[in-house]
PDB file of N, CA and C in Angstrom:
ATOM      1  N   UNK A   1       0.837  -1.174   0.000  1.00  0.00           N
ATOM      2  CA  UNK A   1       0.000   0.000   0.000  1.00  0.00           C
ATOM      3  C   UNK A   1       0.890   1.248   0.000  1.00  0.00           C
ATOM      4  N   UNK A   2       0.642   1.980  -1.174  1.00  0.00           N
ATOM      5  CA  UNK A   2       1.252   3.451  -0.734  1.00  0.00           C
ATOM      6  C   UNK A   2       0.746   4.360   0.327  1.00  0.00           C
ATOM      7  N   UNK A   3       1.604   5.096   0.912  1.00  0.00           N
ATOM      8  CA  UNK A   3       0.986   5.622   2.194  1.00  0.00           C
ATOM      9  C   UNK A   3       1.996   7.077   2.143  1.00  0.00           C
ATOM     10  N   UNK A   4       1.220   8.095   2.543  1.00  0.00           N
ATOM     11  CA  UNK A   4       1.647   9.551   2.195  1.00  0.00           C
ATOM     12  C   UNK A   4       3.003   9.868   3.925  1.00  0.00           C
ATOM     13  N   UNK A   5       3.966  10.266   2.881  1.00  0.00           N
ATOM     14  CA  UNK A   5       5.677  10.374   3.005  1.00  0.00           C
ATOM     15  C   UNK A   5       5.305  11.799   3.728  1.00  0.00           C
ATOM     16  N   UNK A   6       4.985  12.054   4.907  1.00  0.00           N
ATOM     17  CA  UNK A   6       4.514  13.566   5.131  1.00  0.00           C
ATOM     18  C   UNK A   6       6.363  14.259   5.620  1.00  0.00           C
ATOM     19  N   UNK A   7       7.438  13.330   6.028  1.00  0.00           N
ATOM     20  CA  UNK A   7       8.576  14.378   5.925  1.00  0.00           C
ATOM     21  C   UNK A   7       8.981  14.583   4.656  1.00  0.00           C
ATOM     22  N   UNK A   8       8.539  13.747   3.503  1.00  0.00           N
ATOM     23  CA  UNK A   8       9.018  14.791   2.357  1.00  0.00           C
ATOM     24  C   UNK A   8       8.046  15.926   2.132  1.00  0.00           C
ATOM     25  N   UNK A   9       6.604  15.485   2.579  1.00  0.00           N
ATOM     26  CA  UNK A   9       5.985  16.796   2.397  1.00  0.00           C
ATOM     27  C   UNK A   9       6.687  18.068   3.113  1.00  0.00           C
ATOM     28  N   UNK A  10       6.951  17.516   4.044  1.00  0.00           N
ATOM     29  CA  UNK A  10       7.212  18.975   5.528  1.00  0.00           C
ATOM     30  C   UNK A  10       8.476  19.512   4.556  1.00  0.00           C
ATOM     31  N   UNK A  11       9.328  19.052   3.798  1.00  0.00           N
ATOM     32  CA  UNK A  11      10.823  19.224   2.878  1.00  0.00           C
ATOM     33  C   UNK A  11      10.183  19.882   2.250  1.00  0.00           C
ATOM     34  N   UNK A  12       9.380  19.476   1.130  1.00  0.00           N
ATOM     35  CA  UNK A  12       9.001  20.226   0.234  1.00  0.00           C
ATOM     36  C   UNK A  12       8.541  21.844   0.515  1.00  0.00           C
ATOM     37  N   UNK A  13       7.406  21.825   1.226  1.00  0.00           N
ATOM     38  CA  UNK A  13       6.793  22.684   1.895  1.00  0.00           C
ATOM     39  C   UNK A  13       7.608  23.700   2.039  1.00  0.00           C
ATOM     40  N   UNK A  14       8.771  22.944   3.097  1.00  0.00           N
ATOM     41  CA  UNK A  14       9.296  24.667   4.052  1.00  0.00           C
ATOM     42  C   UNK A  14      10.456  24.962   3.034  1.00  0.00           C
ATOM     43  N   UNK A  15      11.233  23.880   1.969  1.00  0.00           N
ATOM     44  CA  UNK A  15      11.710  24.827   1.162  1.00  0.00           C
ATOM     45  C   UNK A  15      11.032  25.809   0.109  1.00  0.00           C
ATOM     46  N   UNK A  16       9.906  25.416  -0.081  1.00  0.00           N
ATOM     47  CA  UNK A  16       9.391  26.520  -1.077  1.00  0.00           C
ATOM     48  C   UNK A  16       8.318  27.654  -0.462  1.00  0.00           C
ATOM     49  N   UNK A  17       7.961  27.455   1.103  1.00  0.00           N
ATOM     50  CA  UNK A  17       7.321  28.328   1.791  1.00  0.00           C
ATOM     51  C   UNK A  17       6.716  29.623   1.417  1.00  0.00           C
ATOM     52  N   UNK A  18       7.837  30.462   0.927  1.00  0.00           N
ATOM     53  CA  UNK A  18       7.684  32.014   0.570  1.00  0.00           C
ATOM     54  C   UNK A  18       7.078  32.341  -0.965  1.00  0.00           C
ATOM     55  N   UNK A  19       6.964  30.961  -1.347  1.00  0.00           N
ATOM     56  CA  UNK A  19       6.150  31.208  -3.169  1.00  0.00           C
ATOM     57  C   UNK A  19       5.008  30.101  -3.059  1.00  0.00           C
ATOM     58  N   UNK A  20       4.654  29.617  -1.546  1.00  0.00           N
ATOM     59  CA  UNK A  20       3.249  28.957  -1.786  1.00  0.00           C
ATOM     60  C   UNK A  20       1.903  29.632  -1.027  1.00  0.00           C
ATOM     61  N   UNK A  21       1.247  29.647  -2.065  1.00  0.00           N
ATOM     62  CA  UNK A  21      -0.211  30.024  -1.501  1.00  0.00           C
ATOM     63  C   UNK A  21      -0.664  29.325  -0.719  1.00  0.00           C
ATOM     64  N   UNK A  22      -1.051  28.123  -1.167  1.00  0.00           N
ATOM     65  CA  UNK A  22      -1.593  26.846  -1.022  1.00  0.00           C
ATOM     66  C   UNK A  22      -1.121  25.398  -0.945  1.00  0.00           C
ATOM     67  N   UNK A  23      -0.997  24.600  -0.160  1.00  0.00           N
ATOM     68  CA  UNK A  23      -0.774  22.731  -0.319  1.00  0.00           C
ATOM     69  C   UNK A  23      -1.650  22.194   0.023  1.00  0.00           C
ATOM     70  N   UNK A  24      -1.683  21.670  -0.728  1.00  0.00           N
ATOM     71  CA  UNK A  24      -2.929  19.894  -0.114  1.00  0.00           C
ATOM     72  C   UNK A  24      -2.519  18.845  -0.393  1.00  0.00           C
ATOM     73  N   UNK A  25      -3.074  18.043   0.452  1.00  0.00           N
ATOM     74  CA  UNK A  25      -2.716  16.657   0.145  1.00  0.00           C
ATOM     75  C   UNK A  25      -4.233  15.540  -0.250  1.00  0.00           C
ATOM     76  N   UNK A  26      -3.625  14.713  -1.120  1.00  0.00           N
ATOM     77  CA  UNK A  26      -4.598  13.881  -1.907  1.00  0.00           C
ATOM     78  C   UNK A  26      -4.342  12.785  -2.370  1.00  0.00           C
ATOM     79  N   UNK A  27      -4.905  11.880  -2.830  1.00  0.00           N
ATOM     80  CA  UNK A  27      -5.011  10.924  -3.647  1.00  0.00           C
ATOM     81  C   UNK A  27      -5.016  11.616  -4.914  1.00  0.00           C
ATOM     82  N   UNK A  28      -4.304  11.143  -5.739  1.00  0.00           N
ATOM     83  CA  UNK A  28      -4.449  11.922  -7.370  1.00  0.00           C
ATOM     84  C   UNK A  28      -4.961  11.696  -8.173  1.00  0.00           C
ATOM     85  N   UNK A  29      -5.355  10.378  -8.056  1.00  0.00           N
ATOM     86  CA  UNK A  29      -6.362   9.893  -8.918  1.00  0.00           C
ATOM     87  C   UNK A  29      -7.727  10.226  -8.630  1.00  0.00           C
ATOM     88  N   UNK A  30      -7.824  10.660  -7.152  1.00  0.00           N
ATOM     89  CA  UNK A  30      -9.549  10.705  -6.806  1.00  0.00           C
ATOM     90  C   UNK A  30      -9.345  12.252  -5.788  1.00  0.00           C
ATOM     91  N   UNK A  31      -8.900  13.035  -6.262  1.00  0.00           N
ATOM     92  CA  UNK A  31      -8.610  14.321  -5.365  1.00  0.00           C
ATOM     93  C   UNK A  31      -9.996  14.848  -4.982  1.00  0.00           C
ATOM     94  N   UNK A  32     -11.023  15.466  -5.628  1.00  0.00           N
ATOM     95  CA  UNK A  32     -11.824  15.927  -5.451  1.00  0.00           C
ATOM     96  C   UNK A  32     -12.971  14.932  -3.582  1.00  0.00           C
ATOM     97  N   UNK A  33     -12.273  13.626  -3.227  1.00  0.00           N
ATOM     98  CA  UNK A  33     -12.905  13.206  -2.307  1.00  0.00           C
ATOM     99  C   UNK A  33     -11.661  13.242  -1.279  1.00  0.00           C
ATOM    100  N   UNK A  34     -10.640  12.731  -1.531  1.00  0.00           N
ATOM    101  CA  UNK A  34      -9.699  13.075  -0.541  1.00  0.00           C
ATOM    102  C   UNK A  34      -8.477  14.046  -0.201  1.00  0.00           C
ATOM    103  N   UNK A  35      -8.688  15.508  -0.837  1.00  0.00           N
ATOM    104  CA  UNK A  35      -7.794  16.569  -0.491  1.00  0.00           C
ATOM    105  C   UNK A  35      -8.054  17.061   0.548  1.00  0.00           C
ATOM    106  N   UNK A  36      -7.117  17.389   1.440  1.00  0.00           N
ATOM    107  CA  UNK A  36      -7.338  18.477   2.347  1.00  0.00           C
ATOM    108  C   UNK A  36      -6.206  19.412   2.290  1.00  0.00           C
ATOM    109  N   UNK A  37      -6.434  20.864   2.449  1.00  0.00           N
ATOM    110  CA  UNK A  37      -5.341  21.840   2.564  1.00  0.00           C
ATOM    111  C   UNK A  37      -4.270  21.522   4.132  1.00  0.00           C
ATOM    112  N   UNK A  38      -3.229  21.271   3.785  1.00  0.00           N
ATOM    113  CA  UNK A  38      -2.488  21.216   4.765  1.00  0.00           C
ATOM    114  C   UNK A  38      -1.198  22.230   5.024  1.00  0.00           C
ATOM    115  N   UNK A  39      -1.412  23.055   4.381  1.00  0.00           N
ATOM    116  CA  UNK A  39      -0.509  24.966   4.494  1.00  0.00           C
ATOM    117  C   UNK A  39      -1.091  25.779   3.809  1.00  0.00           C
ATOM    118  N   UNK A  40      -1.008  26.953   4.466  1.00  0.00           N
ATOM    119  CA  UNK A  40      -2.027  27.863   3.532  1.00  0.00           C
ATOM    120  C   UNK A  40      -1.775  29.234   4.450  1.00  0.00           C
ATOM    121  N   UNK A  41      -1.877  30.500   3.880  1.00  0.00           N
ATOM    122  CA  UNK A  41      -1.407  31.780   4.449  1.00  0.00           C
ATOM    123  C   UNK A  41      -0.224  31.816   5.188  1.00  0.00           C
ATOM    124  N   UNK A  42       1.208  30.623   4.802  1.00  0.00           N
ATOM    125  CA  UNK A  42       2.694  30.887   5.614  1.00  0.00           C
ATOM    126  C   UNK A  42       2.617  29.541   6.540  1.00  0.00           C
ATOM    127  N   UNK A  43       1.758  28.810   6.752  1.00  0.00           N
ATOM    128  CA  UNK A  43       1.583  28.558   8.060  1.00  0.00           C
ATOM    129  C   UNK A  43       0.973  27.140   7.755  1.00  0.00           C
ATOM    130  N   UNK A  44       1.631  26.143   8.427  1.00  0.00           N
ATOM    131  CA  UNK A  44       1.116  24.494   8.075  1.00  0.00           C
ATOM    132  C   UNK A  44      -0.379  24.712   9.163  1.00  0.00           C
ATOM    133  N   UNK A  45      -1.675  24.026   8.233  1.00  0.00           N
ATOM    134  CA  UNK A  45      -3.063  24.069   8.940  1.00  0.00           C
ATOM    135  C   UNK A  45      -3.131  22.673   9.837  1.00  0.00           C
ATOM    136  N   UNK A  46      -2.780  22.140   9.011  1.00  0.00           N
ATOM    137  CA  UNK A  46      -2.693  20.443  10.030  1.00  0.00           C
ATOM    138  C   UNK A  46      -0.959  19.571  10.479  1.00  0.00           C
ATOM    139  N   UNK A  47      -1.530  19.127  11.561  1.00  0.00           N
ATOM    140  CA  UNK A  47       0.219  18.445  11.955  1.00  0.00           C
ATOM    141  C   UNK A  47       0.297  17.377  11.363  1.00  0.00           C
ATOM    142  N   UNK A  48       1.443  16.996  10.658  1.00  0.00           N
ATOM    143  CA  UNK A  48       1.689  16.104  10.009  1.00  0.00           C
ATOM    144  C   UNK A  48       2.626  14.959  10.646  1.00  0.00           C
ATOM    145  N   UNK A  49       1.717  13.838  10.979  1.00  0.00           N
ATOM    146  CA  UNK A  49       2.535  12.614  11.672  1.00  0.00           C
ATOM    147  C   UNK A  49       2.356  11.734  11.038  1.00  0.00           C
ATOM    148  N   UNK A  50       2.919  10.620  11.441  1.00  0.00           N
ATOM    149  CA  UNK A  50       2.550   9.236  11.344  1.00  0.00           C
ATOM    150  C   UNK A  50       1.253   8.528  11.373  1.00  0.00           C
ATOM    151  N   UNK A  51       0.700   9.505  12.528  1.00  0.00           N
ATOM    152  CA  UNK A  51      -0.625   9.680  12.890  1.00  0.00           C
ATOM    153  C   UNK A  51      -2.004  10.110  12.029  1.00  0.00           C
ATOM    154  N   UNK A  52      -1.408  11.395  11.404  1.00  0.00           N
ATOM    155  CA  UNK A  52      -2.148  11.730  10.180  1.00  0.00           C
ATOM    156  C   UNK A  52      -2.749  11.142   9.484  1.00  0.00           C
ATOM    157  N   UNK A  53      -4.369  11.645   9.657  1.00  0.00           N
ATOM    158  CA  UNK A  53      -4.979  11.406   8.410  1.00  0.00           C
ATOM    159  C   UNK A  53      -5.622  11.932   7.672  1.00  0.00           C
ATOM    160  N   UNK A  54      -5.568  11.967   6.357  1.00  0.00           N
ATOM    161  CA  UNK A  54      -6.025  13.048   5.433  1.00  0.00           C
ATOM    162  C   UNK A  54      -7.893  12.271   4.441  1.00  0.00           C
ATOM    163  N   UNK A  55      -8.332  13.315   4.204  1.00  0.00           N
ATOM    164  CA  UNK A  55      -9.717  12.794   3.396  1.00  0.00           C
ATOM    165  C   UNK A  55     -10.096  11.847   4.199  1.00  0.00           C
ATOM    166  N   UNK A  56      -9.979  11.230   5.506  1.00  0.00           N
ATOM    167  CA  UNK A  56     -10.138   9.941   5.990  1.00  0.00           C
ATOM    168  C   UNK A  56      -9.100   8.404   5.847  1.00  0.00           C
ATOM    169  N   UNK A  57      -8.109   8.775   5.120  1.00  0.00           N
ATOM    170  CA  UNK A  57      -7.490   7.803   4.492  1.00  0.00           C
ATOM    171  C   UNK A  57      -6.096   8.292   4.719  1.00  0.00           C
ATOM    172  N   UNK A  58      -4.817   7.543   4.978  1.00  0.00           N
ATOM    173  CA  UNK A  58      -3.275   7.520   5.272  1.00  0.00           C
ATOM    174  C   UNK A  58      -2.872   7.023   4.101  1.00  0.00           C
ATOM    175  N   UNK A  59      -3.202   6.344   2.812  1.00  0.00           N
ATOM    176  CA  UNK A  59      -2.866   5.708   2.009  1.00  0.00           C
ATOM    177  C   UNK A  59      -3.914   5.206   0.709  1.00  0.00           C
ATOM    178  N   UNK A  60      -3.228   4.391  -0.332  1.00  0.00           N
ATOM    179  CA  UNK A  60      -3.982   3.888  -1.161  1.00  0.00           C
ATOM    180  C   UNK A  60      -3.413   2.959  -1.830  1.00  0.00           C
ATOM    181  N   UNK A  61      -4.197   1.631  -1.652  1.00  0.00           N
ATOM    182  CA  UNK A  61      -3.879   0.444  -2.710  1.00  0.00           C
ATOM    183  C   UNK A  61      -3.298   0.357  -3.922  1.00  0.00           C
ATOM    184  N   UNK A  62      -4.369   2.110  -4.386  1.00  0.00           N
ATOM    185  CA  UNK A  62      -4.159   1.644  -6.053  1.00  0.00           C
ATOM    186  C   UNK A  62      -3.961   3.475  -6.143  1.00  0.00           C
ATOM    187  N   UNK A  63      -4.189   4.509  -5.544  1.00  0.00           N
ATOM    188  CA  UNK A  63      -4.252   5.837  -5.842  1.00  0.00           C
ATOM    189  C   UNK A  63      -3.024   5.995  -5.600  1.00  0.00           C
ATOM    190  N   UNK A  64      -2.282   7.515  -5.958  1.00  0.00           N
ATOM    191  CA  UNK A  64      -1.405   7.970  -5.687  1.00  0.00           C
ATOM    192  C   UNK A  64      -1.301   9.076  -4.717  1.00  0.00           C
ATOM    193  N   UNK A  65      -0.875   9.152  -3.511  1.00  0.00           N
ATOM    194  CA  UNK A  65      -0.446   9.644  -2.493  1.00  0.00           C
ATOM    195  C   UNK A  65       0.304  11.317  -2.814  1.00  0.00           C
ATOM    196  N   UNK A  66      -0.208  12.571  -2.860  1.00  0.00           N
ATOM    197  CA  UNK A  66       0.379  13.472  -3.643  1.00  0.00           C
ATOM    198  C   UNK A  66       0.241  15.036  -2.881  1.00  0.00           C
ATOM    199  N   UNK A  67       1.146  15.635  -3.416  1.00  0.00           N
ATOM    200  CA  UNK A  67       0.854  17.027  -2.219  1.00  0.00           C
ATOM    201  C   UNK A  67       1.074  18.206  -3.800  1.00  0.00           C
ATOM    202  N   UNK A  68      -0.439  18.840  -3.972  1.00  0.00           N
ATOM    203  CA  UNK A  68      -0.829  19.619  -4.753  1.00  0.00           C
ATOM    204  C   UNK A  68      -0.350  21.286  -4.490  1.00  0.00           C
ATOM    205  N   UNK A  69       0.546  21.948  -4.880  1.00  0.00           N
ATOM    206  CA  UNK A  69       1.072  22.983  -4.590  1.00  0.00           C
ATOM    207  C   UNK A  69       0.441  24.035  -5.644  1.00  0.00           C
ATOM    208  N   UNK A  70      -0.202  25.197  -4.858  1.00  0.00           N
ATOM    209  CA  UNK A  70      -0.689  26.772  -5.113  1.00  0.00           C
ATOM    210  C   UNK A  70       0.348  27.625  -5.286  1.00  0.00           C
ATOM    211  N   UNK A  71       1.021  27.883  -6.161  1.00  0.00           N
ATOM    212  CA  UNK A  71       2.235  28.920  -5.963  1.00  0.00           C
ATOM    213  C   UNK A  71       1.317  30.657  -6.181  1.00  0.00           C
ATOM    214  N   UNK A  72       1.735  31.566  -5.107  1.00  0.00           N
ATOM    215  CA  UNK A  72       1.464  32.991  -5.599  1.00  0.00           C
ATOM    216  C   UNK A  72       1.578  33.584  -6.799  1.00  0.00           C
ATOM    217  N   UNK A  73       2.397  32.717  -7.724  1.00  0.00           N
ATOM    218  CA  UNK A  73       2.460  33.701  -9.103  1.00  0.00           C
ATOM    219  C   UNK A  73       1.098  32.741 -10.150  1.00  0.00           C
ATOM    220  N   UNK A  74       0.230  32.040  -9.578  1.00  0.00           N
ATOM    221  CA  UNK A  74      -0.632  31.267 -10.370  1.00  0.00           C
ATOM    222  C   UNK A  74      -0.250  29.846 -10.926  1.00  0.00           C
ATOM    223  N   UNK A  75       0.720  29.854 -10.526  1.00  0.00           N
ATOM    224  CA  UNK A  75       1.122  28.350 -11.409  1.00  0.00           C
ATOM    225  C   UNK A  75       0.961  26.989  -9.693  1.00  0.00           C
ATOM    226  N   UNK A  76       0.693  26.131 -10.706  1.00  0.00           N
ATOM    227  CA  UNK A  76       0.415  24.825  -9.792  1.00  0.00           C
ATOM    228  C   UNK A  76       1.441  23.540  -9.916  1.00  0.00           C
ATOM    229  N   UNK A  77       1.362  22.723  -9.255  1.00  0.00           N
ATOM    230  CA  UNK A  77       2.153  21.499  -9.133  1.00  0.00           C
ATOM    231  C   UNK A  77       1.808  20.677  -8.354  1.00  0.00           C
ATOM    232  N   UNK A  78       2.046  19.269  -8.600  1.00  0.00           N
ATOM    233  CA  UNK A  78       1.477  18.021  -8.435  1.00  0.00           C
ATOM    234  C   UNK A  78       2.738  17.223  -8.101  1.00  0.00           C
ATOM    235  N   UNK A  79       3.072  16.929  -6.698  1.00  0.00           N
ATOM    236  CA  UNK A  79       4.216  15.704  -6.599  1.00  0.00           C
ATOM    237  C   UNK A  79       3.786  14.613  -6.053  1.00  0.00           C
ATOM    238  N   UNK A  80       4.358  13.384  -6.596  1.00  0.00           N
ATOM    239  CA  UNK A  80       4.042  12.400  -5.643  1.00  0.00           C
ATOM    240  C   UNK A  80       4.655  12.528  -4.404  1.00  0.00           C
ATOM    241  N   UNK A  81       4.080  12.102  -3.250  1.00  0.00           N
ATOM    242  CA  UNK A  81       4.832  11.809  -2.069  1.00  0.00           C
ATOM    243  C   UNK A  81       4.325  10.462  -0.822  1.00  0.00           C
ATOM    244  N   UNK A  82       5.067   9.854  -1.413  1.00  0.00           N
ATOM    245  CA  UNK A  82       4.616   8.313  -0.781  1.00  0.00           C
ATOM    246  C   UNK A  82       5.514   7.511   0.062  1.00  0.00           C
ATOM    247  N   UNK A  83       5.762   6.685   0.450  1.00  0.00           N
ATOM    248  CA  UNK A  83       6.182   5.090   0.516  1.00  0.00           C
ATOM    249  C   UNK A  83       5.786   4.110   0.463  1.00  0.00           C
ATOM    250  N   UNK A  84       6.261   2.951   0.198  1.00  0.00           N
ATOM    251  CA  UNK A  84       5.473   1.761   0.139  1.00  0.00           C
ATOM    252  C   UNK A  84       5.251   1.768  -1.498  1.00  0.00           C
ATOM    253  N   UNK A  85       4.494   0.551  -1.810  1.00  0.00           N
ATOM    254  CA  UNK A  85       4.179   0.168  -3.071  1.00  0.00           C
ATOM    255  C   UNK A  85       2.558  -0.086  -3.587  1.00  0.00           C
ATOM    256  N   UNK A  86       2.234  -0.116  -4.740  1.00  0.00           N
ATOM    257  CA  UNK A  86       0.123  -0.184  -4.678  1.00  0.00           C
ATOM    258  C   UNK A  86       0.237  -1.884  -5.247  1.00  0.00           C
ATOM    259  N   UNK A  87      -0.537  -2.252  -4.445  1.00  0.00           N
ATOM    260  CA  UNK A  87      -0.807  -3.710  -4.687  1.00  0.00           C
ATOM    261  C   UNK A  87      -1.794  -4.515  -5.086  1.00  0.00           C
ATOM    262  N   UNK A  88      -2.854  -3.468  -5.747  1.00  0.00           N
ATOM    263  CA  UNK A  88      -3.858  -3.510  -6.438  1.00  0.00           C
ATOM    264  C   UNK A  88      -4.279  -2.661  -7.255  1.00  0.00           C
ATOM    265  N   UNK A  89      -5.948  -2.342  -8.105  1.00  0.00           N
ATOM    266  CA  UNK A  89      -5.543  -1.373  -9.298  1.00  0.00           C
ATOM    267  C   UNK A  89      -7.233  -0.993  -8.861  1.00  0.00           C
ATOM    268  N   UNK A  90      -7.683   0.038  -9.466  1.00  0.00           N
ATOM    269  CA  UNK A  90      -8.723   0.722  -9.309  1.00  0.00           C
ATOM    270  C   UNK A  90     -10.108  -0.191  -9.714  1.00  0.00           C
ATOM    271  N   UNK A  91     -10.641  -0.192  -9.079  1.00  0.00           N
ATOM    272  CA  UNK A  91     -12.042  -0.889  -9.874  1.00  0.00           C
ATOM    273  C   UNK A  91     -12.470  -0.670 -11.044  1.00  0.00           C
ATOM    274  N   UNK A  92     -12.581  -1.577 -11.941  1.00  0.00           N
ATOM    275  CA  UNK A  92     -13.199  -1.098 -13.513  1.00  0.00           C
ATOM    276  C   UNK A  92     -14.289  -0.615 -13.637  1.00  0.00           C
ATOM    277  N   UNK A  93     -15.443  -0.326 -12.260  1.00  0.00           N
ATOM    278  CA  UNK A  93     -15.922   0.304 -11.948  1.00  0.00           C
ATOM    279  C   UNK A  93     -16.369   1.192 -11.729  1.00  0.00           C
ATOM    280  N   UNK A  94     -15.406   2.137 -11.323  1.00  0.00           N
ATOM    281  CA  UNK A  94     -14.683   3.200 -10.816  1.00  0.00           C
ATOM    282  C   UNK A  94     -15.114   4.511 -11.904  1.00  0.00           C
ATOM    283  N   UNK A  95     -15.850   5.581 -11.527  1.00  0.00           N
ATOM    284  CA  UNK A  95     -16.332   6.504 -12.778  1.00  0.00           C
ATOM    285  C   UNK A  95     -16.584   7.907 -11.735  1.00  0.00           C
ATOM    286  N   UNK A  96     -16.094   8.914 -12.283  1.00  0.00           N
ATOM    287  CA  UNK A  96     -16.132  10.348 -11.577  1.00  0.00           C
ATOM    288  C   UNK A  96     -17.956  10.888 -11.570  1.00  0.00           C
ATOM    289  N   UNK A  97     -18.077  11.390 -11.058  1.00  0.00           N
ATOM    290  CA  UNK A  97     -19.299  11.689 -10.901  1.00  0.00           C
ATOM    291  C   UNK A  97     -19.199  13.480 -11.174  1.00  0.00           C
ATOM    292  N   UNK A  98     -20.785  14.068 -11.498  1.00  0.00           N
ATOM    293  CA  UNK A  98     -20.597  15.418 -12.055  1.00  0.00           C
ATOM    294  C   UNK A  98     -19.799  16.431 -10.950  1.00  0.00           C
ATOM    295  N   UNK A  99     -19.382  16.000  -9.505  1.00  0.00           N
ATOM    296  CA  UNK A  99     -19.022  16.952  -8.715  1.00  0.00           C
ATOM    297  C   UNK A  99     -17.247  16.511  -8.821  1.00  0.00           C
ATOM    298  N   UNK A 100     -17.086  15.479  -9.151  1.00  0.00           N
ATOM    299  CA  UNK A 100     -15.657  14.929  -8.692  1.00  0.00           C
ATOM    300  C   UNK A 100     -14.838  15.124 -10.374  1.00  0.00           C
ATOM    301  N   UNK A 101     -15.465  15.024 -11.353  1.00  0.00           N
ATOM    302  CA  UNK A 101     -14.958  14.791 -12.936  1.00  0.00           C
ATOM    303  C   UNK A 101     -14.357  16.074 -13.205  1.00  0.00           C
ATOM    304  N   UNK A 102     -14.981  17.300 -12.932  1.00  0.00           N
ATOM    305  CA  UNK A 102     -14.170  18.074 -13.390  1.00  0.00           C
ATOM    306  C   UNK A 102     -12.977  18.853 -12.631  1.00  0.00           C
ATOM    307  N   UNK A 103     -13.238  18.165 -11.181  1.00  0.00           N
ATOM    308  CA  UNK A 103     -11.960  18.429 -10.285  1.00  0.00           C
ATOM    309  C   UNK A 103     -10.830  17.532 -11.039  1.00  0.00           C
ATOM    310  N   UNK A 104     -11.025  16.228 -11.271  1.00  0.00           N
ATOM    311  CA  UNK A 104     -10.252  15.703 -11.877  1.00  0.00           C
ATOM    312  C   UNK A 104      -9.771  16.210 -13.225  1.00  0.00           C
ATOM    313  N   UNK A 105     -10.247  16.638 -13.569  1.00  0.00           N
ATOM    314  CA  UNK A 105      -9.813  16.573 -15.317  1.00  0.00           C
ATOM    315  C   UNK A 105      -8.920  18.350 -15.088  1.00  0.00           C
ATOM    316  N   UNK A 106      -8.778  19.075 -13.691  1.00  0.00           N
ATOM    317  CA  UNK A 106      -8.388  20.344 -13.673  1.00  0.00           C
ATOM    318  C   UNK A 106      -6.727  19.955 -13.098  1.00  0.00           C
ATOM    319  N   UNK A 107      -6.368  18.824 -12.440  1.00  0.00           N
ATOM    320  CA  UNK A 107      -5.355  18.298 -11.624  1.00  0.00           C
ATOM    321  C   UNK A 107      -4.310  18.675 -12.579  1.00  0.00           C
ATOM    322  N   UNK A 108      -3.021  19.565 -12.239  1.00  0.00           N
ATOM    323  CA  UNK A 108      -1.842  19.320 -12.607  1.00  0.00           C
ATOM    324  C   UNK A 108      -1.071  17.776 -13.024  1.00  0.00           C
ATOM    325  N   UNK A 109      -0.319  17.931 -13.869  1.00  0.00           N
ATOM    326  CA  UNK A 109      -0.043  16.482 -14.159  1.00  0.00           C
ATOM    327  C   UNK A 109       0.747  16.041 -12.801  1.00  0.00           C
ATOM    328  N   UNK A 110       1.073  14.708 -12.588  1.00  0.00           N
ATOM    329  CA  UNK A 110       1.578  13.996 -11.190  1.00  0.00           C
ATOM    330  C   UNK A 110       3.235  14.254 -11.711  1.00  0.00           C
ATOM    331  N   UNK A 111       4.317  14.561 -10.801  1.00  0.00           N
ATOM    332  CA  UNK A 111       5.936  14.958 -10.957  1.00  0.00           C
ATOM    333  C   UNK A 111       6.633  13.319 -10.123  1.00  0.00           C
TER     334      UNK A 111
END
């Protein structure tokens, strides 16, 4: 199971601090149900442990584990940030709905 790497987030984060608007963290494949903002106005909103859990979920079988960056000059970015491995694959099932599809289809590509 991949499971979200929050000291590379905290790395990422505080080196680019002074040019981010915004971070969240998500599943990338299904952001629109499991993002939450986790820095925002200078200042981390949630503590990031081991403990942590984001959208309800620490991880994903088959999603990708990712921290979505707001930069002040308008531009966005998408990194993975994980450990572990996915050991299964999405349900063929699996279909965005009118509130979740076009969050998806707006996602920066994954780095």
């Amino acid at each position: 199971m991949k499971i979200y790497d929050y000291e590379k987030v905290k790395e990422i984060i505080n080196q680019k601090k002074d040019e981010i608007k915004r971070a969240s963290l998500g599943m990338h494949e299904d952001w629109f149900w499991t993002a939450e903002t986790v820095f925002e106005d200078g200042k981390f909103t949630k503590k990031l442990t081991e403990e942590t859990v984001i959208g309800g979920i620490n991880g994903s079988y088959w999603a990708t584990p990712a921290l979505r960056l707001e930069f002040k000059n308008g531009e966005e970015e998408c990194i993975s940030c994980y450990t572990g491995e996915s050991d299964g694959e999405r349900n063929p099932g699996f279909s965005f709905g009118c509130l979740s599809g076009p969050v998806q289809d707006n996602m920066p590509e994954l780095k």
